[in-house]
C-alpha atoms as a PDB file:
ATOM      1  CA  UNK A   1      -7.112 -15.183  -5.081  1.00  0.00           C
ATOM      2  CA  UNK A   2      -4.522 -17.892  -5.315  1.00  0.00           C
ATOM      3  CA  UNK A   3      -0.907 -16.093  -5.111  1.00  0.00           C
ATOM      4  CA  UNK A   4       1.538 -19.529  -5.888  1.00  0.00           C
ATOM      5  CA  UNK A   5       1.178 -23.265  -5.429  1.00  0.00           C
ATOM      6  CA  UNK A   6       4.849 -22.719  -4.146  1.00  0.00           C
ATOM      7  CA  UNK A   7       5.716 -19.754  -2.246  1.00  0.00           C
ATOM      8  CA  UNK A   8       8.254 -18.741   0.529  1.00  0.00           C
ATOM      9  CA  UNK A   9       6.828 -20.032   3.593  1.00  0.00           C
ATOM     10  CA  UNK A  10       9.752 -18.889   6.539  1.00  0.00           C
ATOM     11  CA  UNK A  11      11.879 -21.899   5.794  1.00  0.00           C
ATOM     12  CA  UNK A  12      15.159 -21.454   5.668  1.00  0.00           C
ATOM     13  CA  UNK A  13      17.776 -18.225   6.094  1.00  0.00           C
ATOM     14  CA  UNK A  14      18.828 -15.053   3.801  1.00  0.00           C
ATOM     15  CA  UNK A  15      22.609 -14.869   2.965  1.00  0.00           C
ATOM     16  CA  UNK A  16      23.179 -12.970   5.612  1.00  0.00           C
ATOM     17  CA  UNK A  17      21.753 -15.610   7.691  1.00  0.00           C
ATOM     18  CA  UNK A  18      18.855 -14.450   8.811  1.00  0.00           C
ATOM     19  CA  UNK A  19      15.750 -16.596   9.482  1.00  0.00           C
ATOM     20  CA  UNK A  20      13.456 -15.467   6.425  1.00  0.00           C
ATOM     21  CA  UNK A  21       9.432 -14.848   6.961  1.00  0.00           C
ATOM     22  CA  UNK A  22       6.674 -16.539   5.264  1.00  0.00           C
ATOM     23  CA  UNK A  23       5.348 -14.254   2.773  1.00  0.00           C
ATOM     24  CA  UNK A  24       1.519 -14.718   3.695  1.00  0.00           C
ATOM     25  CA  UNK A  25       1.752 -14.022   6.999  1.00  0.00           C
ATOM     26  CA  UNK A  26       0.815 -10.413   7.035  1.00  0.00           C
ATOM     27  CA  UNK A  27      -2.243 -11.660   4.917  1.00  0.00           C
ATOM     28  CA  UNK A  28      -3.048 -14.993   7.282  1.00  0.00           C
ATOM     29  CA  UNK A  29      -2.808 -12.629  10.321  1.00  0.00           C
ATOM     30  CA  UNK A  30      -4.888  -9.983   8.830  1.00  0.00           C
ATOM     31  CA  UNK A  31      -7.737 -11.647   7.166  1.00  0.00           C
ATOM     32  CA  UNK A  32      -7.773 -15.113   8.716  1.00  0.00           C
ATOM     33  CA  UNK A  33      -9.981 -17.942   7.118  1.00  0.00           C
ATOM     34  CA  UNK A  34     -11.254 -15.402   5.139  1.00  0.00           C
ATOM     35  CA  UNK A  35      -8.689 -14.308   3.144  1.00  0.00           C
ATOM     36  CA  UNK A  36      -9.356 -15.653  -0.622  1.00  0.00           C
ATOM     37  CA  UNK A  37     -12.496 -13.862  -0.589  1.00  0.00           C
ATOM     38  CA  UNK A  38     -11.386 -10.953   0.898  1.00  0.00           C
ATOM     39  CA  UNK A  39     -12.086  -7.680  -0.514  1.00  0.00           C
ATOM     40  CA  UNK A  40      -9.110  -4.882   0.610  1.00  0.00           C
ATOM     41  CA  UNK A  41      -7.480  -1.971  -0.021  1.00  0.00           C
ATOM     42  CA  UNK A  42      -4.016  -1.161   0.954  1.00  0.00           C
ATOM     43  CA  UNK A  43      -2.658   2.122   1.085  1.00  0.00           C
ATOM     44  CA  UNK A  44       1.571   2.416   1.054  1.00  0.00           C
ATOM     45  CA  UNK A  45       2.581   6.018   2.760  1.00  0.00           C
ATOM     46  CA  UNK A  46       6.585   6.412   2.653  1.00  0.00           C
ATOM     47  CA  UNK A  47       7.373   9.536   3.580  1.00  0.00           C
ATOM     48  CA  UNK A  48      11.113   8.925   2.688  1.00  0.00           C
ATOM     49  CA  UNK A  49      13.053  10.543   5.595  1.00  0.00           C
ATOM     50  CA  UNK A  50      13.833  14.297   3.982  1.00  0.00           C
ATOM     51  CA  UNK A  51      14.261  13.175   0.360  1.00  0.00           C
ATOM     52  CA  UNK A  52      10.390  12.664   0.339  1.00  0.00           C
ATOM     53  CA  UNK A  53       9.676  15.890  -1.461  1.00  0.00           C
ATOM     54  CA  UNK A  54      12.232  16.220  -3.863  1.00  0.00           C
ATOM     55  CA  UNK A  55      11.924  12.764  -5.013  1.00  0.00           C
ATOM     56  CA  UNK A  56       8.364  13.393  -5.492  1.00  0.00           C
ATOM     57  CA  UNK A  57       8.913  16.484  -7.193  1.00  0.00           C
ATOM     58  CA  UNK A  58      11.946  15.055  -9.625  1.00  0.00           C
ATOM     59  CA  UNK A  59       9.190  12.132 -10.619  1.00  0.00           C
ATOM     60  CA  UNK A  60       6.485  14.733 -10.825  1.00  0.00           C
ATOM     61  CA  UNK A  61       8.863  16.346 -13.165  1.00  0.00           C
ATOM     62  CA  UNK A  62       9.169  12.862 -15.409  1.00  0.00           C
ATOM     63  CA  UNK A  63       5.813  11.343 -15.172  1.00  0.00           C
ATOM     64  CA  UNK A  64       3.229  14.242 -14.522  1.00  0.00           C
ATOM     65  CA  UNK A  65       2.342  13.386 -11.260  1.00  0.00           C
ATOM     66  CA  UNK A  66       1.065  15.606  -8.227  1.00  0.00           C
ATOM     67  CA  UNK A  67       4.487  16.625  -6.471  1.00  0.00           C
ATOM     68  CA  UNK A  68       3.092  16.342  -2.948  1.00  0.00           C
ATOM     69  CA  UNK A  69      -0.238  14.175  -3.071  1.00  0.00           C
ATOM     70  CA  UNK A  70       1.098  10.893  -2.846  1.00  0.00           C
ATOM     71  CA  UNK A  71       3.323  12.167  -0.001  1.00  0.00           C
ATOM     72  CA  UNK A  72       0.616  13.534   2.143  1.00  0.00           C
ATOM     73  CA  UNK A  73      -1.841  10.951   1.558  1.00  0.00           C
ATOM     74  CA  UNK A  74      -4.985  13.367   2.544  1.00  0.00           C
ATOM     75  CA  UNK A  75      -8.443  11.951   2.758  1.00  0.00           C
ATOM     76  CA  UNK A  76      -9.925  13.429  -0.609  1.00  0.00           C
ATOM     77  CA  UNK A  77      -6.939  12.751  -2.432  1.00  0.00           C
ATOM     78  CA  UNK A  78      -7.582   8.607  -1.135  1.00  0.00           C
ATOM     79  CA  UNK A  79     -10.967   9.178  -1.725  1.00  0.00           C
ATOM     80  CA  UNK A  80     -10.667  10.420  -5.138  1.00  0.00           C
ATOM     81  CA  UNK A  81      -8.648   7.078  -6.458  1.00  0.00           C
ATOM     82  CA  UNK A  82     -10.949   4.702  -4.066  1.00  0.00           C
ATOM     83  CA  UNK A  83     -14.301   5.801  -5.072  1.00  0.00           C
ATOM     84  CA  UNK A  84     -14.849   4.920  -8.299  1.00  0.00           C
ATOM     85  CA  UNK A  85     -13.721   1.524  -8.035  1.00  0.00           C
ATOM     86  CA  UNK A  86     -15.950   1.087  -4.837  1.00  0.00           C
ATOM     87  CA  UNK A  87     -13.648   0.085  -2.382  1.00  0.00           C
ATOM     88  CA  UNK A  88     -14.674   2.486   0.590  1.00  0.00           C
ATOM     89  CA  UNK A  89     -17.093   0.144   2.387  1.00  0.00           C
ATOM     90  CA  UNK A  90     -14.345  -2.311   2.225  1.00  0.00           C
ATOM     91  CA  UNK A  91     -11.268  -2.375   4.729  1.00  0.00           C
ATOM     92  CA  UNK A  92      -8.646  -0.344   3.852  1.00  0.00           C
ATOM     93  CA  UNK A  93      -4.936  -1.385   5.396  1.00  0.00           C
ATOM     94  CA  UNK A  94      -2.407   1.398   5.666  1.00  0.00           C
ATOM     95  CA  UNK A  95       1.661  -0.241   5.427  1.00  0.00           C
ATOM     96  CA  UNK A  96       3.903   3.242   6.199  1.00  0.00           C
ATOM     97  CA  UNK A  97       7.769   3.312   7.249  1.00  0.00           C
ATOM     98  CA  UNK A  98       5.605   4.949  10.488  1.00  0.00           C
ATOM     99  CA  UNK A  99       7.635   8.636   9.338  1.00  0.00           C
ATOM    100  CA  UNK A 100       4.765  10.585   9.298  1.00  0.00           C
ATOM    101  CA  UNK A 101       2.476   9.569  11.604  1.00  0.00           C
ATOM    102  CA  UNK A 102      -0.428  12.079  10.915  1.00  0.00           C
ATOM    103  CA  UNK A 103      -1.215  10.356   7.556  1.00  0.00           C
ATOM    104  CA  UNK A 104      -3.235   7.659   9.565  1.00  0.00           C
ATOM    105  CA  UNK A 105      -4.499  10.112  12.209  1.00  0.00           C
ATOM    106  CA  UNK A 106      -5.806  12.440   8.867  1.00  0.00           C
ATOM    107  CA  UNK A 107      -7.210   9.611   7.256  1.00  0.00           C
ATOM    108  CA  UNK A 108      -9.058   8.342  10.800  1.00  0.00           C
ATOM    109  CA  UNK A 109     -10.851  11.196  10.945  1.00  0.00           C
ATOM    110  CA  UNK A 110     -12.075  11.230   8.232  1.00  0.00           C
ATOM    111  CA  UNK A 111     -15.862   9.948   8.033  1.00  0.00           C
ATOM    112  CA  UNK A 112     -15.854   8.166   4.880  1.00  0.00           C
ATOM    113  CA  UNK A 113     -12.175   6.582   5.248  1.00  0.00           C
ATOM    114  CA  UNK A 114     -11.834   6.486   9.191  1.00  0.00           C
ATOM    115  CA  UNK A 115     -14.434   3.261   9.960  1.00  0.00           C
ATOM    116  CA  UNK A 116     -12.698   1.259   7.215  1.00  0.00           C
ATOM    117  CA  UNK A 117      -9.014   2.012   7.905  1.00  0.00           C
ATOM    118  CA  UNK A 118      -6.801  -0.571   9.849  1.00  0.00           C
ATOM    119  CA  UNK A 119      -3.142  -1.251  10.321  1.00  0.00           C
ATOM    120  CA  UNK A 120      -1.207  -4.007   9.760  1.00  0.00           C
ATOM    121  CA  UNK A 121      -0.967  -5.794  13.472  1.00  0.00           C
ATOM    122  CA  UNK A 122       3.075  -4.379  14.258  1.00  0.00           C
ATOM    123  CA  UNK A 123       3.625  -8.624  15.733  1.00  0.00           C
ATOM    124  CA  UNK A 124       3.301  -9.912  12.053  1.00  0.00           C
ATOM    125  CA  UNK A 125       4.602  -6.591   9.625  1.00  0.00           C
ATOM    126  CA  UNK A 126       7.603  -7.400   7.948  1.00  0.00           C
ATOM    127  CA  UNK A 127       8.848  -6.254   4.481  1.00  0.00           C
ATOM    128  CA  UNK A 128       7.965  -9.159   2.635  1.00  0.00           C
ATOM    129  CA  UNK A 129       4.761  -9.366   3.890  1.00  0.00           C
ATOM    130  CA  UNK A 130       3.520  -6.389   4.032  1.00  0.00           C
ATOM    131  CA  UNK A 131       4.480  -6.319   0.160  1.00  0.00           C
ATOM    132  CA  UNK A 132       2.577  -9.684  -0.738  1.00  0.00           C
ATOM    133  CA  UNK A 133      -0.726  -8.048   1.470  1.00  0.00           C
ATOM    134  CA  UNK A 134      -0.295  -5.121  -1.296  1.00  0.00           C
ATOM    135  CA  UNK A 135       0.571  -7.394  -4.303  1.00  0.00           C
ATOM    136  CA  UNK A 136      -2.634  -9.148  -3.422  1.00  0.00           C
ATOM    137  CA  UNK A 137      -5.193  -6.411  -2.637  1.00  0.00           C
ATOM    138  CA  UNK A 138      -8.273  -5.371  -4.568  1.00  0.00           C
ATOM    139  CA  UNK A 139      -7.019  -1.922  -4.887  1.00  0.00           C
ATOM    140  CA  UNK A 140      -3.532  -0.065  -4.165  1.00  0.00           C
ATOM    141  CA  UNK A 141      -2.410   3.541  -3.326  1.00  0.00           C
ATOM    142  CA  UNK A 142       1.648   4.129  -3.300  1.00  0.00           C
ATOM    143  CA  UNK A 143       4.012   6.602  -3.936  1.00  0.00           C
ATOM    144  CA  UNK A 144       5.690   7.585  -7.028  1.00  0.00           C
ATOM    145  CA  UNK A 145       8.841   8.454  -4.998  1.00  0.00           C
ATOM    146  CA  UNK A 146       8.967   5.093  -3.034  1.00  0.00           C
ATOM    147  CA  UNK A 147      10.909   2.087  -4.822  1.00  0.00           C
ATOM    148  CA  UNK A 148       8.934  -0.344  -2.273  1.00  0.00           C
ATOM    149  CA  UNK A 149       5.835   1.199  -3.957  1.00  0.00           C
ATOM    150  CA  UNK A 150       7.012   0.672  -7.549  1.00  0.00           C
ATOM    151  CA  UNK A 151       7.757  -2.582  -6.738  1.00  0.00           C
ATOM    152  CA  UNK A 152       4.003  -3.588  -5.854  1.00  0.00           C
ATOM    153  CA  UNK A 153       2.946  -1.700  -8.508  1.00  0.00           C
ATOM    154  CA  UNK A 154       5.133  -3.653 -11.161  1.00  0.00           C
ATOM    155  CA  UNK A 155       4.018  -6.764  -9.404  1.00  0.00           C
ATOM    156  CA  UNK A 156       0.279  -6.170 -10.081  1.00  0.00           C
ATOM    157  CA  UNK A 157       0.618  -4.927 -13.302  1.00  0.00           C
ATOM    158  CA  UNK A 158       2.558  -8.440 -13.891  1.00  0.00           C
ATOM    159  CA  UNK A 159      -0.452 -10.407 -12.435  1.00  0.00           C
ATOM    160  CA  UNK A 160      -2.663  -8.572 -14.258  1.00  0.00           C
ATOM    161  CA  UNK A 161      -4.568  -6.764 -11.418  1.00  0.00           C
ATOM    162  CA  UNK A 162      -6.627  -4.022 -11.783  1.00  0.00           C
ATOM    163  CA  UNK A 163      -7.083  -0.687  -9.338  1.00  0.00           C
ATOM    164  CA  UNK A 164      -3.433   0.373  -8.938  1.00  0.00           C
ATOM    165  CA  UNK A 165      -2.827   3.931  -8.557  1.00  0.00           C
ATOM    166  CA  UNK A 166       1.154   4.957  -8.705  1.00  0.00           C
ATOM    167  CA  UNK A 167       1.548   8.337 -10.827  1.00  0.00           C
ATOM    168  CA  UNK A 168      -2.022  10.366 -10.514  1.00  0.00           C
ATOM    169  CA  UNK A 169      -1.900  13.988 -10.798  1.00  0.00           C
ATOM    170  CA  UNK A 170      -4.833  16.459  -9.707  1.00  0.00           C
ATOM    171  CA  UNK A 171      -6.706  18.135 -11.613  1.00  0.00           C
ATOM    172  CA  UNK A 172      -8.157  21.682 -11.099  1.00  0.00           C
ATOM    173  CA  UNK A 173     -10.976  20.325  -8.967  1.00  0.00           C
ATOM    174  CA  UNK A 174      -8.821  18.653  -6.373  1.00  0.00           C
END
């Protein structure tokens, strides 16, 4: 995939004068030489300090969504939304704001997700690029609660990319 001909590369400073980051580096430092042919998922867990549940629950309120799925993250939930688009013998990258660390100890156990899942390495994770490594994935789980999550959501939706999976609500199966 081809994401600009022109694209932030960590030249320059923010208005608060900050050094800025080069947008691709999550995605240079995660899949190397081999990232245009790629194939990924990215999962986005935000566990959003204590407002976590009640956002979830006000936008399960709007939208229909589960109230605590997309919080929790738990294998067959993942499972569920990966499956059928045949992403889980493919690498699957978790981005979190690290708050709940047992959603990538849950989903390492787990023998169908554990062998696939990866982090992003902490040297190169920034905001930006952790956002681009979503924006540009094969497949992406987020949270209806987290704006960051919206946000990639949006973005693939504008590119016209497939396998995004925001507001999902379960059904009486699971």
């Amino acid at each position: 995939k081809k994401l600009f001909l022109s694209y932030n590369q960590g030249k320059g400073v923010t208005t608060f004068g900050m050094p800025v980051g080069d947008m691709c580096s999550v995605i240079d430092a995660t899949l190397g030489e081999e990232k245009s042919s790629a194939v990924y998922s990215v999962i986005h867990s935000r566990h959003l300090e204590e407002e976590g549940e009640k956002l979830l629950w006000w936008r399960s309120k709007l939208y229909g969504c589960d109230p605590y799925a997309a919080l929790h993250m738990k294998p067959d939930y993942v499972k569920s939304i990966l499956a059928p688009w045949g992403m889980l013998d493919h690498p699957i990258y978790l981005i979190t704001d690290g708050q709940d660390p047992e959603v990538f100890e849950r989903l390492q156990q787990d023998p169908d997700i554990g062998p696939q899942l990866r982090l992003v390495p902490p040297e190169s994770s920034w905001l930006g690029g952790d956002v681009t490594f979503a924006i540009m994935s094969n497949a992406f789980v987020g949270n209806p609660a987290s704006s960051l999550s919206s946000f990639i959501a949006h973005s693939r939706l504008a590119f016209g990319f497939n396998n995004t999976s925001l507001f999902r609500k379960m059904d009486a199966n699971g």
